[in-house]
C-alpha atoms as a PDB file:
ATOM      1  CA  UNK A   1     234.815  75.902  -4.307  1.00  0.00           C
ATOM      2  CA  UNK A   2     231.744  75.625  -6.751  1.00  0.00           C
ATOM      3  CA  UNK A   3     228.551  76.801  -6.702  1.00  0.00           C
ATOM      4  CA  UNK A   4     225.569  76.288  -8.646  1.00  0.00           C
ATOM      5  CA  UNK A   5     222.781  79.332  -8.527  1.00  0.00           C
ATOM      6  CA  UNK A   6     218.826  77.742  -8.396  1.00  0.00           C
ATOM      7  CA  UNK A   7     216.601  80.574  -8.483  1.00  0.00           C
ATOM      8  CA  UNK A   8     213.577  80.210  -6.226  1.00  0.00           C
ATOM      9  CA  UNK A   9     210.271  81.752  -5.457  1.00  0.00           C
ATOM     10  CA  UNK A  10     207.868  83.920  -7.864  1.00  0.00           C
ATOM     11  CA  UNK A  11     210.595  86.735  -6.827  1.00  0.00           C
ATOM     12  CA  UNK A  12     213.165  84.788  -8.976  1.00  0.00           C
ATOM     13  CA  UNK A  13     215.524  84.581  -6.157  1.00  0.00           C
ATOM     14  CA  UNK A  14     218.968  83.156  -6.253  1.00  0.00           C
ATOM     15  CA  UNK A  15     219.656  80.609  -3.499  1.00  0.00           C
ATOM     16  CA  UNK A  16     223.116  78.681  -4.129  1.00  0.00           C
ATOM     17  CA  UNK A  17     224.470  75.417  -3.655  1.00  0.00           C
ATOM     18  CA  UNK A  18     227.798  75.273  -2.618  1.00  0.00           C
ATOM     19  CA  UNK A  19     230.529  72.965  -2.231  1.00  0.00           C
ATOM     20  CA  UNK A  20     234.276  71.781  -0.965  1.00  0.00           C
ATOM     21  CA  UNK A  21     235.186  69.627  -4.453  1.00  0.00           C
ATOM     22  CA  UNK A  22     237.525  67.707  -2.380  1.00  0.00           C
ATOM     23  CA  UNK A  23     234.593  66.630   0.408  1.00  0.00           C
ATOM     24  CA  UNK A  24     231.628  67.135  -1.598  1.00  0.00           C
ATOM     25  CA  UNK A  25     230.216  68.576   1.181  1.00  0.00           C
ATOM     26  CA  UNK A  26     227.757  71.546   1.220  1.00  0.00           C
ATOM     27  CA  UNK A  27     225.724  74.280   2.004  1.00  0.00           C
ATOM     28  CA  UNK A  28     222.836  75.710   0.594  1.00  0.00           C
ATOM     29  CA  UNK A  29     222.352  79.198   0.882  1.00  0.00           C
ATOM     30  CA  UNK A  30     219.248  81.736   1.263  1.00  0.00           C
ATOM     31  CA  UNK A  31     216.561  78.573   0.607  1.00  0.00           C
ATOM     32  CA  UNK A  32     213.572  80.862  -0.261  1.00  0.00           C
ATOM     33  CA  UNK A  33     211.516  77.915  -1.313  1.00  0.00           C
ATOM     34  CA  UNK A  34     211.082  75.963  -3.838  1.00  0.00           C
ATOM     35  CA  UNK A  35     213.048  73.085  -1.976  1.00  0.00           C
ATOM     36  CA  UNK A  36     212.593  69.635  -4.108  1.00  0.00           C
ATOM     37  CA  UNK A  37     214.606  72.298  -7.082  1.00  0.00           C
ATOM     38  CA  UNK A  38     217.341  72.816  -4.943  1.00  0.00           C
ATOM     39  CA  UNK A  39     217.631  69.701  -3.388  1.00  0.00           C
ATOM     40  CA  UNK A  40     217.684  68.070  -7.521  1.00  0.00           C
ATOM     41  CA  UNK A  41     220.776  70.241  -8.046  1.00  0.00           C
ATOM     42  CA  UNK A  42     222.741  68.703  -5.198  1.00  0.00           C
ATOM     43  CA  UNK A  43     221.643  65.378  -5.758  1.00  0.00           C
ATOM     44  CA  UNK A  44     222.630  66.208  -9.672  1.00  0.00           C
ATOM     45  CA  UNK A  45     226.075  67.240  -8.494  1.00  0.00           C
ATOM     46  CA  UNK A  46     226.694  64.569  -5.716  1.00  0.00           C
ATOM     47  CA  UNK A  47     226.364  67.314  -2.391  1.00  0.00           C
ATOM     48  CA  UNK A  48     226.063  66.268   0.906  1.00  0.00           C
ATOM     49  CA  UNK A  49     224.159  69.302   2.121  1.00  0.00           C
ATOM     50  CA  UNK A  50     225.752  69.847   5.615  1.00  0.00           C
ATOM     51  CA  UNK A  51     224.572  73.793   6.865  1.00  0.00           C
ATOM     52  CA  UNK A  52     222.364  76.477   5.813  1.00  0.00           C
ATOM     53  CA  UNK A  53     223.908  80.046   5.254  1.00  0.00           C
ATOM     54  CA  UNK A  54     221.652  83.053   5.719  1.00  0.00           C
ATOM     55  CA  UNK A  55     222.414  86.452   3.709  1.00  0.00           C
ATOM     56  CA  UNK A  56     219.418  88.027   5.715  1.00  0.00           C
ATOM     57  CA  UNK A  57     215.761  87.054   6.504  1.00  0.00           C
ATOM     58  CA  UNK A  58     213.105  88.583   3.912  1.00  0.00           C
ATOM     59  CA  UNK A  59     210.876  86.083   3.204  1.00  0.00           C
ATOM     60  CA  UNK A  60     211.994  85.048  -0.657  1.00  0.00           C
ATOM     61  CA  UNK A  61     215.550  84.534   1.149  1.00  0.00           C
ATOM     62  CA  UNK A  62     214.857  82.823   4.116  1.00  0.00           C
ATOM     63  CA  UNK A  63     211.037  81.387   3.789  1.00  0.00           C
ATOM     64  CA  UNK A  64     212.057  77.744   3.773  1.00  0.00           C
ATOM     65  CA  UNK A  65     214.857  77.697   5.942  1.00  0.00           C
ATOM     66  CA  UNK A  66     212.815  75.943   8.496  1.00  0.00           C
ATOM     67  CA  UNK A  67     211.287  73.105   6.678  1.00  0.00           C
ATOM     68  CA  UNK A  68     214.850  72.710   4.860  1.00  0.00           C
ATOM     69  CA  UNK A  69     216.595  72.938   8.313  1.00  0.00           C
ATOM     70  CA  UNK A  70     213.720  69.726   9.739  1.00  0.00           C
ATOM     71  CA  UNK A  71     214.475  67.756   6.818  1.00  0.00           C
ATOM     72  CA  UNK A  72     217.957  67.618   6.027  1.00  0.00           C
ATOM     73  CA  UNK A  73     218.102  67.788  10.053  1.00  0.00           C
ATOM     74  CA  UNK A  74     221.364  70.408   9.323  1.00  0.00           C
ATOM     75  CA  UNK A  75     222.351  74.141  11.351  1.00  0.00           C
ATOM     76  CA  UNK A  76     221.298  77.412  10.481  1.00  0.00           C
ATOM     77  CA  UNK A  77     223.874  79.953  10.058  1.00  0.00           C
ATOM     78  CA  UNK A  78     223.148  83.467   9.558  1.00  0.00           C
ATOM     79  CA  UNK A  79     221.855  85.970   9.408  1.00  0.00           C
ATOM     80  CA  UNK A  80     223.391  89.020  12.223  1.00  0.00           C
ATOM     81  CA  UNK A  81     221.192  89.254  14.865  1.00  0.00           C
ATOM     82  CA  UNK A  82     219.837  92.518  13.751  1.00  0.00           C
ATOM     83  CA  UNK A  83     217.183  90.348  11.371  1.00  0.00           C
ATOM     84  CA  UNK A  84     215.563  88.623  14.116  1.00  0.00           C
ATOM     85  CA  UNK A  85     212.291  90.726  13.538  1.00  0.00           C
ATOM     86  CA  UNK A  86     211.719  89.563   9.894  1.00  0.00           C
ATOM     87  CA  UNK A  87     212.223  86.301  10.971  1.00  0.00           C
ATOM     88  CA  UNK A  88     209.007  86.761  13.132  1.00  0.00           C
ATOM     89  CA  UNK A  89     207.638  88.279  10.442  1.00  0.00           C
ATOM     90  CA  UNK A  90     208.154  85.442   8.308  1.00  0.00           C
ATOM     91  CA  UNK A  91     204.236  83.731   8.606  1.00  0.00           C
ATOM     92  CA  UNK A  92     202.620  86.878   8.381  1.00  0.00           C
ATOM     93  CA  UNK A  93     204.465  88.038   5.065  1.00  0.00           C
ATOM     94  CA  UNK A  94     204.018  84.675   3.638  1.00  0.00           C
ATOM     95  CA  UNK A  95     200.424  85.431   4.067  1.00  0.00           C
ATOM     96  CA  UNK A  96     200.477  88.936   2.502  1.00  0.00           C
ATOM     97  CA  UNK A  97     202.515  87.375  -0.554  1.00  0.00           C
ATOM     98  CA  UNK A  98     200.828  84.478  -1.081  1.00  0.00           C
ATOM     99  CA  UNK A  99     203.663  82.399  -0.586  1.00  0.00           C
ATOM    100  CA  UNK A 100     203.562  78.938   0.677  1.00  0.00           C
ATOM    101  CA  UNK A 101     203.328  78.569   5.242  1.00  0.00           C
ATOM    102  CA  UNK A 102     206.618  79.738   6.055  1.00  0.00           C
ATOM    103  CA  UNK A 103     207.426  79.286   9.601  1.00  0.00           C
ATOM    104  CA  UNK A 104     209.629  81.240  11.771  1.00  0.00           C
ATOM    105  CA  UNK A 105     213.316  79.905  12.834  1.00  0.00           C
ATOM    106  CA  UNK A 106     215.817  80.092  15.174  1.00  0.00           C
ATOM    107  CA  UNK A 107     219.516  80.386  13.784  1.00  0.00           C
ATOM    108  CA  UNK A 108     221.851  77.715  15.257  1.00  0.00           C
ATOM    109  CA  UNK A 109     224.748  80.143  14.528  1.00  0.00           C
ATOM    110  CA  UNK A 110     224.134  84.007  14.923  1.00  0.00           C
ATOM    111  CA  UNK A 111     226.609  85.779  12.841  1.00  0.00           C
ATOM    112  CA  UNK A 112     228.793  88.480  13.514  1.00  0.00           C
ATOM    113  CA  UNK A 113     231.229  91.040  11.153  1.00  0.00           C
ATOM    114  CA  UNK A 114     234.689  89.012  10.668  1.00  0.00           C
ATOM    115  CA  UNK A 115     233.329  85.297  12.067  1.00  0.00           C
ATOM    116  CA  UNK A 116     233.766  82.505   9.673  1.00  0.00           C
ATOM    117  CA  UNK A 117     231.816  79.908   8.366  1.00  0.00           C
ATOM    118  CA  UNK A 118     233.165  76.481   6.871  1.00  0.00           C
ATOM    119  CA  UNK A 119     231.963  74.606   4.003  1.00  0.00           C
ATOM    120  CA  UNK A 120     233.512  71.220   3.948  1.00  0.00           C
ATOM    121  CA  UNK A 121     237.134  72.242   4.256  1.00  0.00           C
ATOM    122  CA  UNK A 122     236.009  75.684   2.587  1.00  0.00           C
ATOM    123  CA  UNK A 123     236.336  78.722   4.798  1.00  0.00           C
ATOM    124  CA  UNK A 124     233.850  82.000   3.929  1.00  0.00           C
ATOM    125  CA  UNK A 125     234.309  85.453   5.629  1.00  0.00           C
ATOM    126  CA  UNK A 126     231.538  86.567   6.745  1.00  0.00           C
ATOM    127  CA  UNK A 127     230.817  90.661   6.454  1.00  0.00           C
ATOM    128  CA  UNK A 128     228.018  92.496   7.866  1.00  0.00           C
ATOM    129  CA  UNK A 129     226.702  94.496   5.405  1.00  0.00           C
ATOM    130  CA  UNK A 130     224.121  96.511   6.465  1.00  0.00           C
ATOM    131  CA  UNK A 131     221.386  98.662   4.360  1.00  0.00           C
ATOM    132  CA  UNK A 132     219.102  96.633   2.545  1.00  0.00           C
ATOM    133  CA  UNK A 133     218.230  94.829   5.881  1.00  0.00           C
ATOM    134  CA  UNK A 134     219.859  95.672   9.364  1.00  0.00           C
ATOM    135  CA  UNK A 135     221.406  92.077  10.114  1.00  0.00           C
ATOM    136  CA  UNK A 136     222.284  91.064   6.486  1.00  0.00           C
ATOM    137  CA  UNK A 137     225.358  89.946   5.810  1.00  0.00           C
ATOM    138  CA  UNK A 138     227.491  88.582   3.053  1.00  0.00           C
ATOM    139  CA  UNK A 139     229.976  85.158   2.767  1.00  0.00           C
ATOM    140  CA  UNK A 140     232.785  85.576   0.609  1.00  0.00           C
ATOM    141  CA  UNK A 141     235.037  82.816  -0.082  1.00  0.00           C
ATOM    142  CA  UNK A 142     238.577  84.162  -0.751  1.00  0.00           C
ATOM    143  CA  UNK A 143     240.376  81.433  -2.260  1.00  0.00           C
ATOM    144  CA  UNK A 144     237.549  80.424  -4.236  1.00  0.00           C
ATOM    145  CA  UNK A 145     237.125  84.290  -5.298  1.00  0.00           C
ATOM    146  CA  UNK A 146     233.344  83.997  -5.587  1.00  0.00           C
ATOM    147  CA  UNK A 147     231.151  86.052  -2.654  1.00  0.00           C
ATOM    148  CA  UNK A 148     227.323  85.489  -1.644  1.00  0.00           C
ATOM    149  CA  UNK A 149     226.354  88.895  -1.645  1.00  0.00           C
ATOM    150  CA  UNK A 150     222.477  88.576  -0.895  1.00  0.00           C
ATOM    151  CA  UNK A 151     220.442  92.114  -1.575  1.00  0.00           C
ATOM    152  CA  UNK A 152     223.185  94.127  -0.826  1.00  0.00           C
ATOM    153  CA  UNK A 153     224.776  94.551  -4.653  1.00  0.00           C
ATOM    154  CA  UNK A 154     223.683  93.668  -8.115  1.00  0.00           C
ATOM    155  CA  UNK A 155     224.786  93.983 -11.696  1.00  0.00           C
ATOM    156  CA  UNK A 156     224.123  97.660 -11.914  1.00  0.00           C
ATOM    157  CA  UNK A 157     222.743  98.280  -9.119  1.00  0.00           C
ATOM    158  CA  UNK A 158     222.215  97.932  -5.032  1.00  0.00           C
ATOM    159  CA  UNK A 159     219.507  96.957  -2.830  1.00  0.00           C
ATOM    160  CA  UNK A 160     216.523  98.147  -1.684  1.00  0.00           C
ATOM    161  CA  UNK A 161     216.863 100.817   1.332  1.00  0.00           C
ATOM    162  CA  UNK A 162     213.345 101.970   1.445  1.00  0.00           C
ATOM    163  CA  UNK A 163     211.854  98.950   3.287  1.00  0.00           C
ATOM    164  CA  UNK A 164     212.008  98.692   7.440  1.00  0.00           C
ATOM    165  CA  UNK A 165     214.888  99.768   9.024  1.00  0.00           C
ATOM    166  CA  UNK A 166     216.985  99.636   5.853  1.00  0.00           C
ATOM    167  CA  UNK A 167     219.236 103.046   5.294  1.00  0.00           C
ATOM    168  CA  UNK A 168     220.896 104.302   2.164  1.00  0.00           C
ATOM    169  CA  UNK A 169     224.364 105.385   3.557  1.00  0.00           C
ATOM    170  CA  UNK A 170     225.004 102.423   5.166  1.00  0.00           C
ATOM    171  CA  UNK A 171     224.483 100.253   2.700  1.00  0.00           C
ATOM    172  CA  UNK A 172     226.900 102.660   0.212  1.00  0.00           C
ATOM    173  CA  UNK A 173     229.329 102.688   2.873  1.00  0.00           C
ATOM    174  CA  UNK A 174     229.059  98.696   3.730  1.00  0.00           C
ATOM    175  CA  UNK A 175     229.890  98.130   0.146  1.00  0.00           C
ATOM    176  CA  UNK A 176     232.877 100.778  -0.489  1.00  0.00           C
ATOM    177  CA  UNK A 177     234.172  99.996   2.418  1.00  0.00           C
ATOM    178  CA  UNK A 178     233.817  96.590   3.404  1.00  0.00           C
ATOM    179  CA  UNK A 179     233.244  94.693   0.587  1.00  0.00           C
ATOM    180  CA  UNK A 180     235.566  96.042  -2.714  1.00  0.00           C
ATOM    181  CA  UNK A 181     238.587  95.888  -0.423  1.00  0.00           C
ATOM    182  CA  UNK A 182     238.650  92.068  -0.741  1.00  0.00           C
ATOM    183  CA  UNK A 183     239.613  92.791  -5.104  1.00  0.00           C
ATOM    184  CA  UNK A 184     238.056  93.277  -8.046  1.00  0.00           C
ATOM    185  CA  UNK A 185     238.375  89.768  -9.329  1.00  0.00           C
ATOM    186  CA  UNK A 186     235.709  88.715  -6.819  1.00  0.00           C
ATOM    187  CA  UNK A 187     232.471  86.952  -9.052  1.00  0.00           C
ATOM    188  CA  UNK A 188     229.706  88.007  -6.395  1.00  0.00           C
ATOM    189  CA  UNK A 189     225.848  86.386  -6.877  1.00  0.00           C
ATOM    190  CA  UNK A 190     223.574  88.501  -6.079  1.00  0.00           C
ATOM    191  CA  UNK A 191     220.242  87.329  -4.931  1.00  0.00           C
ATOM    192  CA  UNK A 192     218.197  88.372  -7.910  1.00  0.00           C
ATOM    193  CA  UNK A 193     219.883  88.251 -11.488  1.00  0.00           C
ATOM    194  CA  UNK A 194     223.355  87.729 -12.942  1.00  0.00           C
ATOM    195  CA  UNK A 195     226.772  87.021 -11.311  1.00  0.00           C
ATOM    196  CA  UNK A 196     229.122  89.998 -11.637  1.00  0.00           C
ATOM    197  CA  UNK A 197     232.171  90.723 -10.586  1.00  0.00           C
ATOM    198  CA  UNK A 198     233.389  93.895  -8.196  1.00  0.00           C
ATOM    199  CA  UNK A 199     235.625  95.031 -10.778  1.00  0.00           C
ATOM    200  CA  UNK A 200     232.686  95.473 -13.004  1.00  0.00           C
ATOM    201  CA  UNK A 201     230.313  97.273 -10.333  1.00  0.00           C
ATOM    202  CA  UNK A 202     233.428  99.481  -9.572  1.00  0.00           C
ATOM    203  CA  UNK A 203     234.020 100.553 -12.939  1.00  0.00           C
ATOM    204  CA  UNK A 204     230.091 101.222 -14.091  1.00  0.00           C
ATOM    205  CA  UNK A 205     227.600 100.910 -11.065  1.00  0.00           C
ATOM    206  CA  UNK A 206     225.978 104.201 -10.900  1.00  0.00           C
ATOM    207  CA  UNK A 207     225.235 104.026  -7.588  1.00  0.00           C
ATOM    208  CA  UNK A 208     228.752 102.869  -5.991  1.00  0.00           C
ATOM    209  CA  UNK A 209     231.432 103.054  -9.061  1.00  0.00           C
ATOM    210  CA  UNK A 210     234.674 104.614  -7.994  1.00  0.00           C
ATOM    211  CA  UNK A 211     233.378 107.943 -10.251  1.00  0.00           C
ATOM    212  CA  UNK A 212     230.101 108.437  -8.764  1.00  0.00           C
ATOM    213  CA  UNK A 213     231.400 107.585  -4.981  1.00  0.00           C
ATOM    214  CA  UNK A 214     234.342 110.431  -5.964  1.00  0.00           C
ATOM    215  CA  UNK A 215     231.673 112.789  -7.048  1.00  0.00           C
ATOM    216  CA  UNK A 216     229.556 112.169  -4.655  1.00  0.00           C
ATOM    217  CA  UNK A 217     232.313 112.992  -1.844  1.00  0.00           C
ATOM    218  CA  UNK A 218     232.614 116.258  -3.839  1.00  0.00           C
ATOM    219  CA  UNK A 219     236.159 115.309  -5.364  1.00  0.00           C
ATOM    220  CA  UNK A 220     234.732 114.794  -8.677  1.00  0.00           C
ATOM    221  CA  UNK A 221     237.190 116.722 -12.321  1.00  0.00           C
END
């Protein structure tokens, strides 16, 4: 599988084009806006765009899903269900951010902790990783050892938890537990900044290395 990150939207955010080499065949994941950029990067690398993959639905994620989903006339997939109120927030933050119209959507494809999605012949897990957003989840491609990790984990650092129904412990536990079991060689992008791997965050993430989770647990030397 390859991927190639196009960040979007005055938040900088990282949507992704990805790809089956051997079909050429697509996806484009968390289209934020900014869609003739994205759209030049497939074209660039010869992608048939076939399916849209939502991490979760705050507007510099998911604000031009819609229009991308009319044009392309191609399923939405993603995010967990759990997100359907910031999609119908999606006009009204537009408006507070002064982002382009973005226009509410309705996921072909709801997704669920353990369903898969395809990509060409490419098969992505899909984990619900909850936190940062109630219904966000990640895709991680295990052959391909790359994962689309959204807000949920960055170089350094984690998501947000502070905004609606997002909660601290679950995202800690959603990454621990759900997300470093697939290896440390995993390259994740996050959805703002650089690509690192799982090994890394383990190692030196203050918030959910291996040392602070032990000494947080209270089994710290």
């Amino acid at each position: 599988m390859k991927a190639a990150i196009v960040p979007v939207t005055p938040f900088a955010q990282n949507s992704t084009v990805l790809w089956c080499e051997k079909t050429m065949r697509g996806a484009v994941s968390d289209p934020g806006g900014d869609l003739d950029r994205i759209l030049a990067v497939a074209e660039e690398n010869g992608v048939t765009i076939e399916k849209i993959l939502i991490t979760h639905a705050h507007l510099d994620h998911a604000g031009a899903t819609a229009d991308l989903a009319e044009k392309l006339d191609i399923p939405i997939e993603g995010p967990h269900r759990k997100d359907q109120f910031l999609i119908d927030q999606l006009p009204q933050s537009a408006e507070r951010y002064k982002f382009p119209k973005a226009r509410t959507f309705v996921p072909t494809r709801w997704l669920d902790d353990g369903d898969t999605v395809t990509v060409g012949e490419e098969v992505l897990k899909v984990v619900h990783c909850p936190g940062h957003t109630p219904g966000h989840v990640v895709f991680i491609s295990e052959t391909g050892r790359i994962a689309i990790v959204g807000d949920v984990l960055f170089q350094g650092s984690i998501g947000r938890t502070d905004l609606p129904q997002g909660n601290y412990q679950h995202l800690i536990d959603a990454i621990t537990g759900k997300l470093w079991p697939f290896g440390d060689d995993i390259t994740f992008v996050p959805g703002h900044g650089g690509t690192s791997t799982f090994g890394n965050e383990r190692k030196w993430n203050p918030f959910v290395s291996d040392f602070a989770i032990s000494m947080n647990s209270g089994q710290g030397v």
